[in-house]
PDB file of N, CA and C in Angstrom:
ATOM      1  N   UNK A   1       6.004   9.324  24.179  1.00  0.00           N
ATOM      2  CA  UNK A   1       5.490   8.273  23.329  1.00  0.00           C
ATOM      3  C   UNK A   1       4.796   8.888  22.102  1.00  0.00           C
ATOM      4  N   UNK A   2       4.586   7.838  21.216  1.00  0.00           N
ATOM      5  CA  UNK A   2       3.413   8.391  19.931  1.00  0.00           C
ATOM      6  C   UNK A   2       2.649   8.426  19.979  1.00  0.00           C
ATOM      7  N   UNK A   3       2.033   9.568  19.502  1.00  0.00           N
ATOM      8  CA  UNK A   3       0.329   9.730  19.868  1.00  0.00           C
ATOM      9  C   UNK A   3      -0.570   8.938  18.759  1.00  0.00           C
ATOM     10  N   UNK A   4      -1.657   8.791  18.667  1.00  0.00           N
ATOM     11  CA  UNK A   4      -2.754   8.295  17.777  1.00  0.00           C
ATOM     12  C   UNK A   4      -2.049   8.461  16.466  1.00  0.00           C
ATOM     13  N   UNK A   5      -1.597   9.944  15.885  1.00  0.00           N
ATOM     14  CA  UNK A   5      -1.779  10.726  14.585  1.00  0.00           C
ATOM     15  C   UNK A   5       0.024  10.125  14.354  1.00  0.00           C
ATOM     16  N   UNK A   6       0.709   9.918  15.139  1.00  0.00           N
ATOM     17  CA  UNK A   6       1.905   9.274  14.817  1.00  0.00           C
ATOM     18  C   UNK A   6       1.719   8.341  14.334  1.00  0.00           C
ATOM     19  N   UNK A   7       1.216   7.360  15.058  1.00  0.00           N
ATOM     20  CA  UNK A   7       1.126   5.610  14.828  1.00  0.00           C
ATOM     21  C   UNK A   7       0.037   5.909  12.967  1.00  0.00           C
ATOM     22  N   UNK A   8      -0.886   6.921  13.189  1.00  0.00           N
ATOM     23  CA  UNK A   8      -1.143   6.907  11.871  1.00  0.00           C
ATOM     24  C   UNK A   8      -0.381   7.023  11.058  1.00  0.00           C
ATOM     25  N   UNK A   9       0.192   8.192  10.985  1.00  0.00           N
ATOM     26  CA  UNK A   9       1.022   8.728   9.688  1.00  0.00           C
ATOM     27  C   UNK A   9       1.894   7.427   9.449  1.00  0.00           C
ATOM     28  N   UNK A  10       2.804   6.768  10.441  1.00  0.00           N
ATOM     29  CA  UNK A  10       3.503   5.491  10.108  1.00  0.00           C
ATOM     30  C   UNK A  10       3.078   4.569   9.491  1.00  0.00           C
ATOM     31  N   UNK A  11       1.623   3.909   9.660  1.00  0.00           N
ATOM     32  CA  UNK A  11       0.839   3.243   9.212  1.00  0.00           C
ATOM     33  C   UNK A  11       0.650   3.601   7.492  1.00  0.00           C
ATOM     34  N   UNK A  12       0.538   4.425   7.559  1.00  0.00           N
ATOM     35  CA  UNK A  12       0.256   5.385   6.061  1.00  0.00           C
ATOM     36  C   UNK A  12       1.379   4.910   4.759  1.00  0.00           C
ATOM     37  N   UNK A  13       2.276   6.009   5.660  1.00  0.00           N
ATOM     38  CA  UNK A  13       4.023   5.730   5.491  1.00  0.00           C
ATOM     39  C   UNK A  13       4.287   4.581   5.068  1.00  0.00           C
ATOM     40  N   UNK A  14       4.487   3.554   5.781  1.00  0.00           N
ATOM     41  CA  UNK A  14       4.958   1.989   5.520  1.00  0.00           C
ATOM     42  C   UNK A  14       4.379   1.678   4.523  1.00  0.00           C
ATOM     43  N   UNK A  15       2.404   1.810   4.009  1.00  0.00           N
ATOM     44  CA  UNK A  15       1.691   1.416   3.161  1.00  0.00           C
ATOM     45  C   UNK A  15       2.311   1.992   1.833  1.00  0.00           C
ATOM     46  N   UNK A  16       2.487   3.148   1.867  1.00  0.00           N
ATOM     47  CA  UNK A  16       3.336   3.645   0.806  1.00  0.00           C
ATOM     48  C   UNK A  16       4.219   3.022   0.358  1.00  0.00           C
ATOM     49  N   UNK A  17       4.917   3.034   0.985  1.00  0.00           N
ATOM     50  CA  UNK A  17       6.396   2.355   0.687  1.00  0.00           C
ATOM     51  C   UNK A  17       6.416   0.774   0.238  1.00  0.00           C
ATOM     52  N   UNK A  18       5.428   0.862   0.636  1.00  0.00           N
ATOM     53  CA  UNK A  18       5.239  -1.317   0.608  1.00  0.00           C
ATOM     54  C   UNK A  18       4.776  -0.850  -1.295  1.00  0.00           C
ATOM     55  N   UNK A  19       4.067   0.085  -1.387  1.00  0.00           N
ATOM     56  CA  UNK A  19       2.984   0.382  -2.753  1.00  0.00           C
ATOM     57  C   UNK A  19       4.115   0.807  -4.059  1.00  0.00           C
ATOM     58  N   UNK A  20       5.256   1.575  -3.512  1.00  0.00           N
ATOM     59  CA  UNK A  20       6.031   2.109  -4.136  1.00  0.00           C
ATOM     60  C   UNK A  20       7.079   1.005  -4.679  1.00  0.00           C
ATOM     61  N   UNK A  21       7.430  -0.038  -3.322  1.00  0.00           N
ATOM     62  CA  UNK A  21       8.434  -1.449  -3.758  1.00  0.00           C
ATOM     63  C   UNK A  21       7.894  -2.255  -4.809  1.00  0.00           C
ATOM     64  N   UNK A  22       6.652  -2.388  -4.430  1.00  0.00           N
ATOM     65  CA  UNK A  22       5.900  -3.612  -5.278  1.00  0.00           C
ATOM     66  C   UNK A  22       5.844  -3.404  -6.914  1.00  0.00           C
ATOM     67  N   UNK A  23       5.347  -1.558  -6.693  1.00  0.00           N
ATOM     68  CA  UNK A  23       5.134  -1.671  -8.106  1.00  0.00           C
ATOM     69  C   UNK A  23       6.128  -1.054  -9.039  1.00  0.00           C
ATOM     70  N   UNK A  24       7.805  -0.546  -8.337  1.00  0.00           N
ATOM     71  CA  UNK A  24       9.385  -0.619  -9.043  1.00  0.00           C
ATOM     72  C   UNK A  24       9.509  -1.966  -9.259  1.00  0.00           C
ATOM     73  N   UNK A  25       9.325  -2.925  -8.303  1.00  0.00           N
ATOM     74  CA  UNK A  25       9.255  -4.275  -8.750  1.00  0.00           C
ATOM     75  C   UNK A  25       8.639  -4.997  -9.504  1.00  0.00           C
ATOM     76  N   UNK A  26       7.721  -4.432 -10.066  1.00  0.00           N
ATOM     77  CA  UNK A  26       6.952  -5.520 -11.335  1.00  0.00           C
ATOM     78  C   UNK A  26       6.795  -4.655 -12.309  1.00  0.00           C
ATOM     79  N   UNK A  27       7.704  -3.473 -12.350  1.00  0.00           N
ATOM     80  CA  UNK A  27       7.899  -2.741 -13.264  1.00  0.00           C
ATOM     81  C   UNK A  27       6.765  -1.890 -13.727  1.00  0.00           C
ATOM     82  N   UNK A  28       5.823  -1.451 -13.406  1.00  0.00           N
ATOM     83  CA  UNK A  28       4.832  -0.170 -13.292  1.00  0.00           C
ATOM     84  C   UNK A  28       5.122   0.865 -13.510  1.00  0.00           C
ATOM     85  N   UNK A  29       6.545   1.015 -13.854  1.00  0.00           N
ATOM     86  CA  UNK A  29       6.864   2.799 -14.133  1.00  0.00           C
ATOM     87  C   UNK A  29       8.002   2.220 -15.291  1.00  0.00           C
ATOM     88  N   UNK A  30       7.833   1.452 -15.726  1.00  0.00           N
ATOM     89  CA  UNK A  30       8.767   0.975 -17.070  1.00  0.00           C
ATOM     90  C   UNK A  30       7.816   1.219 -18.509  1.00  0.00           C
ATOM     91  N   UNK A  31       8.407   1.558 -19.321  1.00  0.00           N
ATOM     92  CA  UNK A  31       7.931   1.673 -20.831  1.00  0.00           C
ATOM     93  C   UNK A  31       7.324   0.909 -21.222  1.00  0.00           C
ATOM     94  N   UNK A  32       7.514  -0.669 -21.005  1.00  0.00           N
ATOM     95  CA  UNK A  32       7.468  -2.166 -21.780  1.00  0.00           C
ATOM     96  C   UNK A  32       5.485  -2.627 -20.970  1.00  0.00           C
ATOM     97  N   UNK A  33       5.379  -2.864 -22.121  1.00  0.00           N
ATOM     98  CA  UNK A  33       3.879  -3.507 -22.034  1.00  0.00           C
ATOM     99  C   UNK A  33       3.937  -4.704 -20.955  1.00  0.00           C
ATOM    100  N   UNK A  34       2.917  -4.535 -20.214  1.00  0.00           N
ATOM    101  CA  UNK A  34       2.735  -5.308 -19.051  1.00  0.00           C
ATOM    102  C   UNK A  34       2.002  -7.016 -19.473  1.00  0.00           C
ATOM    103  N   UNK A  35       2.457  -7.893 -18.761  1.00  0.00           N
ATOM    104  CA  UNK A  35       1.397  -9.133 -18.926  1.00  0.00           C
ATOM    105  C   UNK A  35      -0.009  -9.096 -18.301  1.00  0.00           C
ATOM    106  N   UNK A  36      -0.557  -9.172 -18.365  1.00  0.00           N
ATOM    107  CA  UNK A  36      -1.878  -9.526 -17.478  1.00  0.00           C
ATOM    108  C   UNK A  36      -1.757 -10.448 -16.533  1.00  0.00           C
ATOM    109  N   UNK A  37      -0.961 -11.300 -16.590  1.00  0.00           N
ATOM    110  CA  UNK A  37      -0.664 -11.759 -14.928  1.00  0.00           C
ATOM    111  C   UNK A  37      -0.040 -10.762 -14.170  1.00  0.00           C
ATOM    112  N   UNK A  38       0.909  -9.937 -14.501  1.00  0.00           N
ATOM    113  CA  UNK A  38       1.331  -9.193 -13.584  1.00  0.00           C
ATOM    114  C   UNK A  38       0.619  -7.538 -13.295  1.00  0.00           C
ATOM    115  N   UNK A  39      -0.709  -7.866 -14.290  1.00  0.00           N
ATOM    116  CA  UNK A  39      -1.886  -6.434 -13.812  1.00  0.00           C
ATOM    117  C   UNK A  39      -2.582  -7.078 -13.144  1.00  0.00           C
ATOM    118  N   UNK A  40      -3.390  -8.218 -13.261  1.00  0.00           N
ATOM    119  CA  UNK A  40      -4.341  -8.882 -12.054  1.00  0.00           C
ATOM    120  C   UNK A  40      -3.305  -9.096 -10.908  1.00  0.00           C
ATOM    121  N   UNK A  41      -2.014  -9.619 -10.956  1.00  0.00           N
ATOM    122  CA  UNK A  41      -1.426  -9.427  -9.599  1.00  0.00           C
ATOM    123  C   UNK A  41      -1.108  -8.174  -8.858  1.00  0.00           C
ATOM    124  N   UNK A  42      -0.643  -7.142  -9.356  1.00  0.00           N
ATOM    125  CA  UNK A  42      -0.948  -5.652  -9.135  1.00  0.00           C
ATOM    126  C   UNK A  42      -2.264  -5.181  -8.761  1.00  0.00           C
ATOM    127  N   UNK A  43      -3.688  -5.669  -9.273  1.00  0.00           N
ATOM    128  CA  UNK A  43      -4.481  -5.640  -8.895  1.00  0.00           C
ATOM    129  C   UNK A  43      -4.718  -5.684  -7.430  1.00  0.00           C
ATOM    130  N   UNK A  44      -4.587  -6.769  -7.441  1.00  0.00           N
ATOM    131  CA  UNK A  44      -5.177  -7.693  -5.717  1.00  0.00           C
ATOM    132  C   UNK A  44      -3.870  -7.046  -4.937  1.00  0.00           C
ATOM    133  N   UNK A  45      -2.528  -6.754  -5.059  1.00  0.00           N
ATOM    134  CA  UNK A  45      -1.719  -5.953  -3.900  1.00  0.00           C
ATOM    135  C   UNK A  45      -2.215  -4.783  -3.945  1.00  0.00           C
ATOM    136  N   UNK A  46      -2.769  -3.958  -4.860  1.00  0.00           N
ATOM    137  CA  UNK A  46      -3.110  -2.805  -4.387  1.00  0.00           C
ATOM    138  C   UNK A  46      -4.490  -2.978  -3.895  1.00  0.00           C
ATOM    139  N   UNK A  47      -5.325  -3.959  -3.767  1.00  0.00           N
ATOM    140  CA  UNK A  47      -6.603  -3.866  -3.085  1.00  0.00           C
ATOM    141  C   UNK A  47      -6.309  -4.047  -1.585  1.00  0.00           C
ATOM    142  N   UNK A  48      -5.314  -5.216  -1.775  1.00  0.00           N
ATOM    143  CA  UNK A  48      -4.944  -5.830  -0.013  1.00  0.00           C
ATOM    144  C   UNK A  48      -4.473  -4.229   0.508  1.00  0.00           C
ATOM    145  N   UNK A  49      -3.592  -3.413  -0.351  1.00  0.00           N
ATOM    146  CA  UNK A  49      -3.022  -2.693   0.511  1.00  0.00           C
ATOM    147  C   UNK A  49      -3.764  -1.140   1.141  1.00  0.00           C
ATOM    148  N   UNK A  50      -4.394  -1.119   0.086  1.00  0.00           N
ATOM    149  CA  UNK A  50      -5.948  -0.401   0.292  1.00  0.00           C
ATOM    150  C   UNK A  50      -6.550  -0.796   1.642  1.00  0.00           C
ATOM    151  N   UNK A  51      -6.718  -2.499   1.829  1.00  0.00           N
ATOM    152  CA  UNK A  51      -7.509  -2.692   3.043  1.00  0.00           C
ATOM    153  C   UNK A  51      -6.495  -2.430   4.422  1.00  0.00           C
ATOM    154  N   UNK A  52      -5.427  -2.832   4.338  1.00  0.00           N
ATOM    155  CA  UNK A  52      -4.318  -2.310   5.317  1.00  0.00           C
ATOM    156  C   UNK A  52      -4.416  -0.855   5.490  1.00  0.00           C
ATOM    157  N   UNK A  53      -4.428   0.028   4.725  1.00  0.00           N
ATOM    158  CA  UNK A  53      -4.632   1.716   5.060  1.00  0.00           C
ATOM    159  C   UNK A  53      -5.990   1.600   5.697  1.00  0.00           C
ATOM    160  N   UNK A  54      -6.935   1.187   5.248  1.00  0.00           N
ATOM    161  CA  UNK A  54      -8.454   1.290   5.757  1.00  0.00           C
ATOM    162  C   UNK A  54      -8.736   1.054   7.175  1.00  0.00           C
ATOM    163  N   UNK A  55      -7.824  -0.282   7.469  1.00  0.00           N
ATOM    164  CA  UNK A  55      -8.081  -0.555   8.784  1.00  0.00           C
ATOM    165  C   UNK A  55      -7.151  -0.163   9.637  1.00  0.00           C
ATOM    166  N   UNK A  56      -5.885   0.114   9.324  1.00  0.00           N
ATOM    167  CA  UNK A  56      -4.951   0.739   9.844  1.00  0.00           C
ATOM    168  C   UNK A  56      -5.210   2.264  10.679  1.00  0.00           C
ATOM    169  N   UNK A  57      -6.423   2.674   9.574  1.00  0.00           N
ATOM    170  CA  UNK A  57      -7.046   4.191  10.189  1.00  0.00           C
ATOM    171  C   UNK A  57      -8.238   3.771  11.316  1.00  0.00           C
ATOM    172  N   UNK A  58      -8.909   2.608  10.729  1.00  0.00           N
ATOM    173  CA  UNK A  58      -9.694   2.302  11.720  1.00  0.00           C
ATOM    174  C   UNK A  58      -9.848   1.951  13.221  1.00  0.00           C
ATOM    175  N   UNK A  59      -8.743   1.288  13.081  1.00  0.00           N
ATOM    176  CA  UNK A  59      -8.111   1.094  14.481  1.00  0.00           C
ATOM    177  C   UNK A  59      -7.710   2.264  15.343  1.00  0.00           C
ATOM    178  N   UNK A  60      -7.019   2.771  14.754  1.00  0.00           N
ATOM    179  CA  UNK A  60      -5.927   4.116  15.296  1.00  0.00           C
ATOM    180  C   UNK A  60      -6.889   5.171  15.691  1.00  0.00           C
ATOM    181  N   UNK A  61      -8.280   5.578  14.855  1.00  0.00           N
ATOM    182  CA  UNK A  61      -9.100   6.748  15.185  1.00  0.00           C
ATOM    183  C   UNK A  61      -9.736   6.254  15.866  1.00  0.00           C
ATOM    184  N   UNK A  62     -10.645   4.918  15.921  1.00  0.00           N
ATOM    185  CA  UNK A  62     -11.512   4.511  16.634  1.00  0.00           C
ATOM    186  C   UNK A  62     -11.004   4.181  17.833  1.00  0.00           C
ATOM    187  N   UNK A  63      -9.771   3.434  18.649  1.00  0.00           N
ATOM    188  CA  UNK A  63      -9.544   2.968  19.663  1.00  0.00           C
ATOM    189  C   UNK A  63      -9.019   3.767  20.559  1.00  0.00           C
TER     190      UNK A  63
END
């Protein structure tokens, strides 16, 4: 089975990847000047996803 440091790194992993889709998808690595709806929405997914890594570790080290 997976140990603690597995289920972490996956946890990690996925967060990444969720971080990497979102922001090819609203174009974050494109040339073209951004709207401000789509930086305050970039905003708040990268805070949510911040709190997903946070507790994701929390769980996993603490339990």
């Amino acid at each position: 089975m997976i140990g603690k440091l597995g289920i972490l790194i996956s946890i990690l992993l996925l967060v990444f990847l969720f971080f990497l889709v979102i922001s090819f998808g609203a174009g974050v690595f494109s040339k073209g000047e951004k709207k401000p709806e789509i930086k305050k929405y970039l905003k708040s997914v990268y805070f949510l996803l911040a709190v997903i890594a946070v507790l994701g570790c929390i769980l996993v080290l603490f339990l």
